[in-house]
C-alpha atoms as a PDB file:
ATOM      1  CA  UNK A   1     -90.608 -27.776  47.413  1.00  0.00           C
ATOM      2  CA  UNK A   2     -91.606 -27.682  43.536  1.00  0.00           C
ATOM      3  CA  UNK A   3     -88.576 -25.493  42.684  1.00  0.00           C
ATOM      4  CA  UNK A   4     -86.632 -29.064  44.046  1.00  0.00           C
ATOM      5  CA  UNK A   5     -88.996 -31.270  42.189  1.00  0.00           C
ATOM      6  CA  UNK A   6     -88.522 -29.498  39.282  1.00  0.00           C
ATOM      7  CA  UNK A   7     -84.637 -29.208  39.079  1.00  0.00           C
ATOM      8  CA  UNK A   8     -85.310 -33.379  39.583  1.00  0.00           C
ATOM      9  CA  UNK A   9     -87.183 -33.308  36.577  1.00  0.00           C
ATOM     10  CA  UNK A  10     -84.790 -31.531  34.585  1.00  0.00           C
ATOM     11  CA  UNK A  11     -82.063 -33.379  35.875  1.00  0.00           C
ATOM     12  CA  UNK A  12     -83.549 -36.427  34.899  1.00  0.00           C
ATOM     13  CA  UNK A  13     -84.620 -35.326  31.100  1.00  0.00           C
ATOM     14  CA  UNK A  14     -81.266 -34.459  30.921  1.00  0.00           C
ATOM     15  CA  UNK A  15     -79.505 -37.625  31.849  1.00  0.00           C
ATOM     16  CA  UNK A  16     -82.001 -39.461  29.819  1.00  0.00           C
ATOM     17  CA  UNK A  17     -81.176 -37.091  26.607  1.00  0.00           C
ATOM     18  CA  UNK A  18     -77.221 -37.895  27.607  1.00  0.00           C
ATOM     19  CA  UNK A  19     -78.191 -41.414  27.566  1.00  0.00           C
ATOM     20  CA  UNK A  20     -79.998 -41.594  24.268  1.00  0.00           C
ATOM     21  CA  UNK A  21     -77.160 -39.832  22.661  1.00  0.00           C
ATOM     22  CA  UNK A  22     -74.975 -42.275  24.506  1.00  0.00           C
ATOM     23  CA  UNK A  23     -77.163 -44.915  23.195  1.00  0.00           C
ATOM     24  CA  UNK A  24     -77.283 -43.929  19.453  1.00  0.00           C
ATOM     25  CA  UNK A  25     -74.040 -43.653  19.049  1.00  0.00           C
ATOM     26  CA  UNK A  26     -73.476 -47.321  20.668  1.00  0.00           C
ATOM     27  CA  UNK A  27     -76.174 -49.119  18.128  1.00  0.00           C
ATOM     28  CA  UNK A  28     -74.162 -47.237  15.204  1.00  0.00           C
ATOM     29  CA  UNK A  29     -70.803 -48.526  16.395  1.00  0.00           C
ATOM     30  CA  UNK A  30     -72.996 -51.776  16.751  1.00  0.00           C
ATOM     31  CA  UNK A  31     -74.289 -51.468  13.256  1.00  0.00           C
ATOM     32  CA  UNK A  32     -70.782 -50.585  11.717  1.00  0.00           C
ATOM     33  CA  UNK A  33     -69.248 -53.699  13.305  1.00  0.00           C
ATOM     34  CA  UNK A  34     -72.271 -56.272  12.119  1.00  0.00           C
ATOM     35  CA  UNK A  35     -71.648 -55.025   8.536  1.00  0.00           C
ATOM     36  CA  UNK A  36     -67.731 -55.573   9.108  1.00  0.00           C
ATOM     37  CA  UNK A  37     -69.106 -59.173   9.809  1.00  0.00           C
ATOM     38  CA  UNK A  38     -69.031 -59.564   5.912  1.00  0.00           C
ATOM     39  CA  UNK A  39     -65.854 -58.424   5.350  1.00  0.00           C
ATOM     40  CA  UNK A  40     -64.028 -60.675   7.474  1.00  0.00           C
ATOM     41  CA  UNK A  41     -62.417 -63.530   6.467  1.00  0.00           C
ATOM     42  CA  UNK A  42     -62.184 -66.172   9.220  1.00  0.00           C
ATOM     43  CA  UNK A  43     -65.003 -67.761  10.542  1.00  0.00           C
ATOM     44  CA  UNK A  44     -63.981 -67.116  14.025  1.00  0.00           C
ATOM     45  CA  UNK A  45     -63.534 -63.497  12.840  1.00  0.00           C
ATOM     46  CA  UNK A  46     -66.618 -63.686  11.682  1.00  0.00           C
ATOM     47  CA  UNK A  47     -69.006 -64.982  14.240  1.00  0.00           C
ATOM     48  CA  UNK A  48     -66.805 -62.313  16.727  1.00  0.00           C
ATOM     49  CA  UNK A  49     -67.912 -59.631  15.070  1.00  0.00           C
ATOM     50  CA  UNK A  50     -71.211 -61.045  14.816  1.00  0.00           C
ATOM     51  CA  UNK A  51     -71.834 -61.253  18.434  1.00  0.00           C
ATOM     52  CA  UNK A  52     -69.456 -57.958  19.604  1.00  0.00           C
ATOM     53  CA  UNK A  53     -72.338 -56.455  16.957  1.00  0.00           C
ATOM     54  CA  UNK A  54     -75.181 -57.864  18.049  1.00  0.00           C
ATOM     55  CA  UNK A  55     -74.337 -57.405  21.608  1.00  0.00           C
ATOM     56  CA  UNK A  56     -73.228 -53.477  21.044  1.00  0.00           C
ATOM     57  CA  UNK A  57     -76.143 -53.236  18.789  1.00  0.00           C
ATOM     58  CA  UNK A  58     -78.626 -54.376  21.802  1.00  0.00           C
ATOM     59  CA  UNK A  59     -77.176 -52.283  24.438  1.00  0.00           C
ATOM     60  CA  UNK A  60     -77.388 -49.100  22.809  1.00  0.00           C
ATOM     61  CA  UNK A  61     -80.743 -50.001  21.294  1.00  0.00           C
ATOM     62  CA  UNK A  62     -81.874 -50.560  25.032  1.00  0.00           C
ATOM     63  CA  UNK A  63     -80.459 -47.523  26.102  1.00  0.00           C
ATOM     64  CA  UNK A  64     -82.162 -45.264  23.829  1.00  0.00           C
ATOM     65  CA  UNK A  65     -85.729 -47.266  24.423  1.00  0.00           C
ATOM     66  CA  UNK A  66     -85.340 -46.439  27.960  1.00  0.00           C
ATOM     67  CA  UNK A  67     -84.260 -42.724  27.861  1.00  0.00           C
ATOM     68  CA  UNK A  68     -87.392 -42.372  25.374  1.00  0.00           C
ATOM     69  CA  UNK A  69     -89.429 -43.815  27.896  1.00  0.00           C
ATOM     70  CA  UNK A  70     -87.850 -42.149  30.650  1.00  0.00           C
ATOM     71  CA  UNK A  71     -88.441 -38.504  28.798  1.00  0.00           C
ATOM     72  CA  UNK A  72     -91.593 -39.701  27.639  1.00  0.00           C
ATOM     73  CA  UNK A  73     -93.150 -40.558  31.583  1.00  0.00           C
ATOM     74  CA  UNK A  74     -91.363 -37.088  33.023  1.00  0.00           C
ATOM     75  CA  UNK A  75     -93.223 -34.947  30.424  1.00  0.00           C
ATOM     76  CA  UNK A  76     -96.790 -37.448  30.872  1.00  0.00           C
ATOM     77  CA  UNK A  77     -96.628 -36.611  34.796  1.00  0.00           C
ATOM     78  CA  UNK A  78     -96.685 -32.475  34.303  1.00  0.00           C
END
């Protein structure tokens, strides 16, 4: 019975640690296309890339909060 609840555990850290990878790599491409914001020169072009950034930017920001929290309540419960 712990052998199982510890393969859970490490399962888990390691989907979280996939995720905040996942994650970082999201808010850069977020990042990337919020400063491409200034090099475009429509204003439609402009507020797309806005949003599509901010958006991108959020997700992968939420991502990594929540495998940090996820790793961080795993290791709190051994």
């Amino acid at each position: 019975m712990e052998v199982d609840n510890n393969k859970f555990k490490l399962q888990k850290i390691k989907d979280a640690e996939i995720n905040k990878a996942l994650g970082l790599f999201i808010l850069f491409f977020g990042i990337v296309i919020i400063f491409a914001t200034f090099f475009t020169t429509t204003f439609i072009g402009q507020m797309t890339n806005l949003v599509a950034g901010i958006v991108l930017s959020a997700i992968g920001g939420g991502m990594v909060l929540k495998a940090k929290l996820t790793i961080k309540k795993i290791n709190n419960t051994d």
